[in-house]
Protein backbone atom coordinates (compact mmCIF):
# COMPACT_ATOMS: atom_id res chain seq x y z
CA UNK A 1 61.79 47.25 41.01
CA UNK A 2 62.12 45.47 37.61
CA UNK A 3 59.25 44.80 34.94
CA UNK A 4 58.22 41.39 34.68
CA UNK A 5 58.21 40.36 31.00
CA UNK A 6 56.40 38.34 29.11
CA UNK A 7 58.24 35.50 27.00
CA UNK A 8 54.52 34.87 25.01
CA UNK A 9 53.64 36.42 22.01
CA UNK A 10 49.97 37.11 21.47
CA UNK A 11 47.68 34.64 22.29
CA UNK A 12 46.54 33.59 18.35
CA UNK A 13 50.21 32.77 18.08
CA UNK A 14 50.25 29.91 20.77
CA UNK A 15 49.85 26.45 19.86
CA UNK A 16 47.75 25.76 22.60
CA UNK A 17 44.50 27.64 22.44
CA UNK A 18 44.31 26.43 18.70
CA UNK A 19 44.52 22.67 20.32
CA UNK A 20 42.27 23.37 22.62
CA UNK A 21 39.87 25.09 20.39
CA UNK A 22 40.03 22.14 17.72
CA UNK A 23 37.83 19.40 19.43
CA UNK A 24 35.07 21.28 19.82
CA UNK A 25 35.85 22.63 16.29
CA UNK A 26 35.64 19.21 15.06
CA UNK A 27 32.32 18.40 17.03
CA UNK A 28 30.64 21.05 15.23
CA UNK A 29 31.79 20.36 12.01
CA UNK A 30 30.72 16.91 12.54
CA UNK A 31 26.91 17.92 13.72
CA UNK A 32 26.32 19.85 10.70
CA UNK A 33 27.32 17.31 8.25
CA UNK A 34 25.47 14.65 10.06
CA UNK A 35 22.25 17.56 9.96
CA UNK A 36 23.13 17.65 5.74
CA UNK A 37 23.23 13.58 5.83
CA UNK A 38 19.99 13.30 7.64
CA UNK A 39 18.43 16.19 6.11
CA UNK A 40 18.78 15.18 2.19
CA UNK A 41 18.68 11.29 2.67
CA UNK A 42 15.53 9.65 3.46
CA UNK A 43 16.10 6.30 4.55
CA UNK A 44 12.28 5.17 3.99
CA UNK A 45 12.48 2.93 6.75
CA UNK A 46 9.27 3.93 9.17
CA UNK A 47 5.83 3.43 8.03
CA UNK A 48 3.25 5.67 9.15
CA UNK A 49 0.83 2.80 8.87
CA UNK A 50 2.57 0.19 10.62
CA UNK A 51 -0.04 -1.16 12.58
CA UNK A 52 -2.64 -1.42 9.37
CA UNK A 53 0.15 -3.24 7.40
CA UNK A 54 0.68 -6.06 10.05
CA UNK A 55 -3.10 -6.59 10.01
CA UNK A 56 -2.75 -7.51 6.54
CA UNK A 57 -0.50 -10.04 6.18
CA UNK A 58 -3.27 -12.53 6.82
CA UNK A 59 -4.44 -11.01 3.48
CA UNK A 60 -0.70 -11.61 1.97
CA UNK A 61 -0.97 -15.15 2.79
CA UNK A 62 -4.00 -16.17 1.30
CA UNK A 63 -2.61 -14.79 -1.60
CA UNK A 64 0.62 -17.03 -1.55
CA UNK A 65 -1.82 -20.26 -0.67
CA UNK A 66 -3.74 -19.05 -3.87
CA UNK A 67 -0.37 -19.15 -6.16
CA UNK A 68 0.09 -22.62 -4.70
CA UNK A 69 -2.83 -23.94 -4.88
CA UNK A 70 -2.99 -23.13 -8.85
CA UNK A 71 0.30 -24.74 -9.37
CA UNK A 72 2.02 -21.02 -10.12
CA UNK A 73 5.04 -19.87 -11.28
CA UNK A 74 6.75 -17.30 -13.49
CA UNK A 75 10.31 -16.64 -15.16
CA UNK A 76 11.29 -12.79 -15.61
CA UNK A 77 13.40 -12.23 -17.85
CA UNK A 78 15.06 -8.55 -18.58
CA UNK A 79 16.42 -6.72 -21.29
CA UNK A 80 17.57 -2.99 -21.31
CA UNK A 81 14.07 -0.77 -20.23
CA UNK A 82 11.86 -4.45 -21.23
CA UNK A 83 10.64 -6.74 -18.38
CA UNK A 84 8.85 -10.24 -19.96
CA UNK A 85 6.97 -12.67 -18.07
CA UNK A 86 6.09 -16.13 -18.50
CA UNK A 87 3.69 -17.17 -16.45
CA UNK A 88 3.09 -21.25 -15.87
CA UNK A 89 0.19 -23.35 -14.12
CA UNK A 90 -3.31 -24.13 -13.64
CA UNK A 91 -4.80 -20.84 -13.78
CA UNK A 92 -6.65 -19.13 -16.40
CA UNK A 93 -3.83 -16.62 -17.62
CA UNK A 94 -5.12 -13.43 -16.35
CA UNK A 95 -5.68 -9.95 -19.20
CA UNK A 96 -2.84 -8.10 -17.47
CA UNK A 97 -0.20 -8.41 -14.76
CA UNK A 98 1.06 -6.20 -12.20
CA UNK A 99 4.45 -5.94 -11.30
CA UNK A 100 6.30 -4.23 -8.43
CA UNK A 101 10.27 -3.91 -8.11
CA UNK A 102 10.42 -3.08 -4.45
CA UNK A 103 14.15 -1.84 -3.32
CA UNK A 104 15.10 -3.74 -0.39
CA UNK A 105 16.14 -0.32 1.83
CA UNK A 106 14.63 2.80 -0.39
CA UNK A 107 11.04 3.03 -0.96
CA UNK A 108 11.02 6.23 -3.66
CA UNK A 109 13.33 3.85 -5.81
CA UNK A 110 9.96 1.12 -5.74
CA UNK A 111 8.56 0.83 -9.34
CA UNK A 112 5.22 -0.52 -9.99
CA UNK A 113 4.50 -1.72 -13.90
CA UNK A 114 1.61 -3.13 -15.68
CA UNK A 115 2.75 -5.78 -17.96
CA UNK A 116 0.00 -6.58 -21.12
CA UNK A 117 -0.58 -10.02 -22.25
CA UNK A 118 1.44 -10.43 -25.57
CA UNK A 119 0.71 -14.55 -25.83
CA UNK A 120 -0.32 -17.49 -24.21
CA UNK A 121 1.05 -17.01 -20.50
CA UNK A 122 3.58 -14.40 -22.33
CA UNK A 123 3.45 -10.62 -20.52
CA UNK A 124 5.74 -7.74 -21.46
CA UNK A 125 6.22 -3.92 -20.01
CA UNK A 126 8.97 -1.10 -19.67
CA UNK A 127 10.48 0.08 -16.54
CA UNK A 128 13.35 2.02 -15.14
CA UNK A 129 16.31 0.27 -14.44
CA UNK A 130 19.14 1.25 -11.93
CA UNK A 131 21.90 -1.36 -12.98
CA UNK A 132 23.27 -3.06 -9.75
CA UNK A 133 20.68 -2.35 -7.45
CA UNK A 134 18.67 -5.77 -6.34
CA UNK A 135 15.13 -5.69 -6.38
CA UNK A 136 12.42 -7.78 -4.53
CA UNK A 137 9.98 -8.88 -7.58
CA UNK A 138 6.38 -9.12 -6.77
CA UNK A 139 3.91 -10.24 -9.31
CA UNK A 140 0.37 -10.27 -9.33
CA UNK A 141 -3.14 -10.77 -11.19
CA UNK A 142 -5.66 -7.52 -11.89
CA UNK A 143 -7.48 -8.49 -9.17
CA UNK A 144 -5.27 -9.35 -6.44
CA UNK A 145 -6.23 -12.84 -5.96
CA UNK A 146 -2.45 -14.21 -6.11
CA UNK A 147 1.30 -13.47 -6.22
CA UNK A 148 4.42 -14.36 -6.67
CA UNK A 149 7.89 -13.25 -5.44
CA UNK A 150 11.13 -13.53 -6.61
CA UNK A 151 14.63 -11.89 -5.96
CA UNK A 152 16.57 -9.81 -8.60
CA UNK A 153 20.08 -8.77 -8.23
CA UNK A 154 20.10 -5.97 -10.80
CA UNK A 155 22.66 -7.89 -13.06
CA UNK A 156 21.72 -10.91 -14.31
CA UNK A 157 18.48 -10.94 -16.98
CA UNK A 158 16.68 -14.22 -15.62
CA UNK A 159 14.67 -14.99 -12.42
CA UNK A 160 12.62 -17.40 -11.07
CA UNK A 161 9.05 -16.31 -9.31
CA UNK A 162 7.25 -18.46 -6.91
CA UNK A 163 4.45 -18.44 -3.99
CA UNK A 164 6.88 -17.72 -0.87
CA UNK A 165 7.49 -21.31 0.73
């Protein structure tokens, strides 16, 4: 009787267990990055209060009726680290302002700045600026009685505030 022999070299040699071991290979590569991805970015999406900030959008409203009803508006003009206001209408002009550059998908990259009265309806302060990014401008009095809202797009150095129509 005559040996069989083998024509296959050792099985890490062969093409295909390596083929055959690479989809699953590439599965489990992919899991871990997408672990890294999810792991170090926070997309800032969820609110843990969800329920308590739908309740107050009455609240938001008012606030926007307020802005119109005093004839409000602002222009925001930006240079560098400054932010200046100039704030038109009816109203008394408030001591200070408070202004919030809300990121439209990242909430650690919100700023929140108190601008001082400088002049007559004239408000400056300093902020951070990431050059680019668009921001959703939100001005408001001390006291929370009004705002106004405005959209930035990181570039240019002028926008125009208003109550939301």
């Amino acid at each position: 009787m005559t040996p069989i022999r083998s024509t296959s070299g050792v099985w890490y040699r062969e093409p295909w267990p390596w083929l055959l071991m690479a989809g699953p290979a590439a599965v489990v590569v992919a899991g871990v990055f997408t672990a890294v991805l999810a792991i170090r970015s926070d997309d800032g999406l969820v609110a843990d209060d969800y329920y308590r900030r739908g309740l107050a959008i009455n609240q938001t409203l008012r606030r926007e009726g307020r802005a119109r009803e005093l004839q409000l508006a602002a222009t925001a003009s930006v240079s560098g680290t400054r932010i200046r206001i100039v704030l038109r209408g009816t109203a008394e002009p408030p001591e200070g302002l408070r202004l919030r550059l809300i990121h439209p998908t990242r909430a650690g990259r919100d700023q929140s700045v108190t601008l001082q009265h400088v002049a007559a309806g004239l408000y400056e302060g300093r902020f951070t600026p990431y050059p680019g990014e668009p921001r959703r401008l939100v001005i408001e009095d001390e006291h929370s009685n009004w705002r106004l809202t405005g959209s930035w797009n990181g570039r240019g150095n002028a926008v125009e505030l208003g109550p939301t129509p």
